[in-house]
Protein backbone atom coordinates (compact mmCIF):
# COMPACT_ATOMS: atom_id res chain seq x y z
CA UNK A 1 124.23 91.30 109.22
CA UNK A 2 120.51 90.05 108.39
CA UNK A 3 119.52 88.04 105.48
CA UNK A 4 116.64 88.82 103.59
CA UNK A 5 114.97 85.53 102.60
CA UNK A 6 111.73 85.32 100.80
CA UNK A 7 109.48 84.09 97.87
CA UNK A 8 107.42 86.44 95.38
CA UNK A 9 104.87 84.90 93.40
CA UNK A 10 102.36 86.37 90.92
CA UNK A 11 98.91 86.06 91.71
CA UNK A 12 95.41 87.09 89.89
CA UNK A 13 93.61 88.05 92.92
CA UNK A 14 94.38 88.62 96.66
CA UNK A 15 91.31 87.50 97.67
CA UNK A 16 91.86 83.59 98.29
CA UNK A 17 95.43 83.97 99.82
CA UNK A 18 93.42 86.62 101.84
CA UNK A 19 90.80 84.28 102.91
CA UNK A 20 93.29 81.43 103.91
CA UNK A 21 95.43 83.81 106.13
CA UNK A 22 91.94 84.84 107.87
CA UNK A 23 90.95 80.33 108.34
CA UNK A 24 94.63 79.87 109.84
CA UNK A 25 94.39 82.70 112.24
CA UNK A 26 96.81 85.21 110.39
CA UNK A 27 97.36 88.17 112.34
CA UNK A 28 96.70 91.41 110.24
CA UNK A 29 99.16 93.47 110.37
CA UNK A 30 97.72 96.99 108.29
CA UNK A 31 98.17 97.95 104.80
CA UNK A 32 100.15 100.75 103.80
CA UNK A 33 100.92 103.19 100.49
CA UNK A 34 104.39 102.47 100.24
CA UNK A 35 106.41 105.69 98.13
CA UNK A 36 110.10 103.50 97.20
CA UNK A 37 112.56 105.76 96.43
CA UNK A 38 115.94 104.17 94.73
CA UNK A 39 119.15 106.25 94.88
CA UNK A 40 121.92 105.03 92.76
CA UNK A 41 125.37 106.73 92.37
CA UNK A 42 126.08 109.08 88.90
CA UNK A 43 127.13 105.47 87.22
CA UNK A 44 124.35 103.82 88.13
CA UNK A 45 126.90 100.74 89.68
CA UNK A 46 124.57 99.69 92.38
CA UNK A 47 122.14 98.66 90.50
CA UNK A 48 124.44 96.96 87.97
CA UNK A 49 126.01 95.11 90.64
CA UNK A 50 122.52 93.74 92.10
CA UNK A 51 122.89 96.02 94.85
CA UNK A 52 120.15 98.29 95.76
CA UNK A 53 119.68 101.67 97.74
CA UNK A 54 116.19 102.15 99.12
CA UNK A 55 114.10 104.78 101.25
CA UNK A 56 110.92 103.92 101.50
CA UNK A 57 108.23 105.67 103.22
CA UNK A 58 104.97 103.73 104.10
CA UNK A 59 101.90 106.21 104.27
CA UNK A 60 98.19 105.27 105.56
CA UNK A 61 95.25 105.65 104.17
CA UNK A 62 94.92 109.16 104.86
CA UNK A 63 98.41 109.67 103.54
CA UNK A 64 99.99 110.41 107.22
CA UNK A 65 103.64 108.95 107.11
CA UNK A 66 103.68 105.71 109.23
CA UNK A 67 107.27 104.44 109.14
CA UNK A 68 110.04 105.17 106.85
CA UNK A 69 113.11 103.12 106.25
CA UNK A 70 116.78 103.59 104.97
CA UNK A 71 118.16 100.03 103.11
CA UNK A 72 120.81 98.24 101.55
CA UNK A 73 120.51 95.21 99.78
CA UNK A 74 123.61 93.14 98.76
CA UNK A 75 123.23 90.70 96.01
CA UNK A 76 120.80 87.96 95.58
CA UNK A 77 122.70 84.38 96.67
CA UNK A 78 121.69 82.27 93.78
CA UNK A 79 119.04 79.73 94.66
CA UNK A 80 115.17 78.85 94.19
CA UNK A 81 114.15 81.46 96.92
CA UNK A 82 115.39 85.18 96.92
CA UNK A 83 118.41 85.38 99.28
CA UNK A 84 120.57 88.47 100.04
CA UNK A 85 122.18 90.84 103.01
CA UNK A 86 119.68 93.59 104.03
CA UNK A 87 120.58 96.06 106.33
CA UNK A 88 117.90 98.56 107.64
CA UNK A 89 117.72 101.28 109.48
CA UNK A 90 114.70 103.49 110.35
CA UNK A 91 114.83 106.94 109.91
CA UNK A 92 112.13 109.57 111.33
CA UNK A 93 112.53 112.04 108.55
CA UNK A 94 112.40 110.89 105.30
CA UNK A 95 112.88 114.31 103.55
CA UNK A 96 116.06 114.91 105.45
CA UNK A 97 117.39 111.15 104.62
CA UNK A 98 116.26 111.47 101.11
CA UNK A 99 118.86 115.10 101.35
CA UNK A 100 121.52 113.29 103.03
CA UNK A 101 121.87 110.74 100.25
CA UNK A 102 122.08 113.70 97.74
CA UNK A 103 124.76 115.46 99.61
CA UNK A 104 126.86 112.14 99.50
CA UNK A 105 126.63 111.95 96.15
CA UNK A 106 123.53 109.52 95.23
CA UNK A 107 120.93 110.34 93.05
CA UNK A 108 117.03 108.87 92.70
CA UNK A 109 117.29 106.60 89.44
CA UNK A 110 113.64 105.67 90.24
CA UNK A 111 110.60 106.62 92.22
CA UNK A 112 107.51 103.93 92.32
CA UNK A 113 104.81 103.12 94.48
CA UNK A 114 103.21 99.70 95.75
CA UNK A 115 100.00 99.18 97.69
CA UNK A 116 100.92 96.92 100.78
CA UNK A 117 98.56 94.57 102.81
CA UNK A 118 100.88 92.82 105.62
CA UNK A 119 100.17 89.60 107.50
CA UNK A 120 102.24 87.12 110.22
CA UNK A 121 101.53 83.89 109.87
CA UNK A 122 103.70 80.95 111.36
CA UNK A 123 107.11 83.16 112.13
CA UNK A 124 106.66 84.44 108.38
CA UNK A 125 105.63 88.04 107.51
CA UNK A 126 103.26 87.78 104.50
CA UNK A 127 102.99 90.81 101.99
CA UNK A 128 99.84 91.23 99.56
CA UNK A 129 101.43 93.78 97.14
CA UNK A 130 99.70 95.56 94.07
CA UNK A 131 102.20 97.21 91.91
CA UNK A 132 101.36 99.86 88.81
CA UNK A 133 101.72 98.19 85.58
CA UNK A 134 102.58 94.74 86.99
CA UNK A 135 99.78 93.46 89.28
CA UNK A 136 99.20 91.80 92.05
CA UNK A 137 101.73 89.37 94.11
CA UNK A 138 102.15 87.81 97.46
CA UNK A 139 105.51 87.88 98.97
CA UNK A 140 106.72 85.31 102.14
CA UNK A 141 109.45 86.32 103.96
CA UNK A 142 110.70 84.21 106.75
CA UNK A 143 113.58 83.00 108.73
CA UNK A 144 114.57 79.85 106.27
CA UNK A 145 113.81 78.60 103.19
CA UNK A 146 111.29 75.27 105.13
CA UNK A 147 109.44 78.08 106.64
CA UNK A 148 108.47 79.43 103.53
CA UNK A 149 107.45 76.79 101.74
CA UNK A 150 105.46 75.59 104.92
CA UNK A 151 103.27 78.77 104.59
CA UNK A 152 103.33 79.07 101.03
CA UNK A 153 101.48 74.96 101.06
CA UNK A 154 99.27 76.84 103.81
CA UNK A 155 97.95 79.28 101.75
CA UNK A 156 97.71 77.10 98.49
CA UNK A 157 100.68 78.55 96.58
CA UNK A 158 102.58 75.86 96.70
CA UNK A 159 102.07 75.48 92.79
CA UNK A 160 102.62 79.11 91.42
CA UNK A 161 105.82 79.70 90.17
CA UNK A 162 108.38 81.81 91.80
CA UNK A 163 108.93 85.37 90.47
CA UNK A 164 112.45 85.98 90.65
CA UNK A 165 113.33 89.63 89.75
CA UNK A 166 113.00 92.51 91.85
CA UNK A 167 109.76 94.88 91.77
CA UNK A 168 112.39 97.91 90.72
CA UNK A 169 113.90 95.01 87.97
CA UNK A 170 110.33 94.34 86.61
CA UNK A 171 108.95 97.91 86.76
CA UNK A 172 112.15 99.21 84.42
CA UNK A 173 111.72 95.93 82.31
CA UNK A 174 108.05 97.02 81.70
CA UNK A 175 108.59 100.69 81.10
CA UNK A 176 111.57 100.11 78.69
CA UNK A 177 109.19 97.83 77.15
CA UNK A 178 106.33 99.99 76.13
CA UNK A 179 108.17 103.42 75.85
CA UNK A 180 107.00 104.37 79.21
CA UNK A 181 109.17 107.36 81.75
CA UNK A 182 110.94 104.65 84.47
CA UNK A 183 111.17 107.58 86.53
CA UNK A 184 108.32 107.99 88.80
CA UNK A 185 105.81 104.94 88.68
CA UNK A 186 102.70 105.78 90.25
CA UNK A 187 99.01 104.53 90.61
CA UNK A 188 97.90 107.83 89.27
């Protein structure tokens, strides 16, 4: 099974970690409108037990559907970088996938969107991410944890701290927080 292995950090602007992938010869990879939808079972045990159901469709800027993908995430391995089992699968109809789960029995506990800007740099995959209510943040996933501290150094983030939660953990943190619906987090 593959590991998920990556560092979040919060960020005030995207602009200088933008401007260092573009010196070191980043390749751009696109930006996307990503629509996360999280199915849970009636009990809402996945998400108690760190585990996470996700289909996420990734829409351009015209809103055409680019890729969507069906995931599980096992829980995080304690340790300074986020570590867990991911296994992903990509579906070509997210509608029908988004049925499916219903008809086995899971339910979307939350809907929210993120605003994705995707680079490779050095065997990593880094993410520029703008999230409703919480900001911005630059994620660095990679094959170890050396790898991502070599490219977080590279882009002058060696400094920021580490944001450990998930976006879905943060989101519901906020809304519960300031009396606001955790349903369906949007931009609008």
């Amino acid at each position: 099974m593959a590991t998920e292995v990556e560092a979040k950090l919060k960020v005030d602007s995207h602009e200088a970690v933008r401007g260092r992938l573009r010196a070191l010869g980043a390749e751009p990879r696109g930006q996307v409108l990503e629509v996360n939808h999280i199915f849970d079972n009636a009990h809402r045990s996945m998400l108690a037990g760190d585990r996470g159901l996700r289909l996420r469709e990734c829409r351009d800027e015209r809103g055409e559907l680019v890729r969507a993908v069906l995931t599980y995430k096992g829980p995080r391995v304690p340790g300074s970088i986020k570590r867990r089992e991911e296994i992903e699968i990509v579906v070509d109809d997210p509608v029908a996938a988004g049925t499916m789960l219903e008809r086995l029995g899971f339910v979307e506990a939350v809907r929210f969107e993120k605003r994705r800007e995707t680079w490779r740099l050095n065997g990593c995959l880094v993410e520029l991410d703008e999230v409703p209510y919480l900001g911005l943040f630059v994620e660095i996933e990679g094959p170890d944890e050396g790898r991502i501290e070599q490219v977080r150094g590279e882009l002058g983030l060696s400094g920021a701290p580490l944001v450990h939660g998930s976006y879905i953990g943060l989101l519901v943190r906020h809304c519960e927080e300031h009396g606001l619906p955790v349903t369906c987090i949007t931009f609008e």
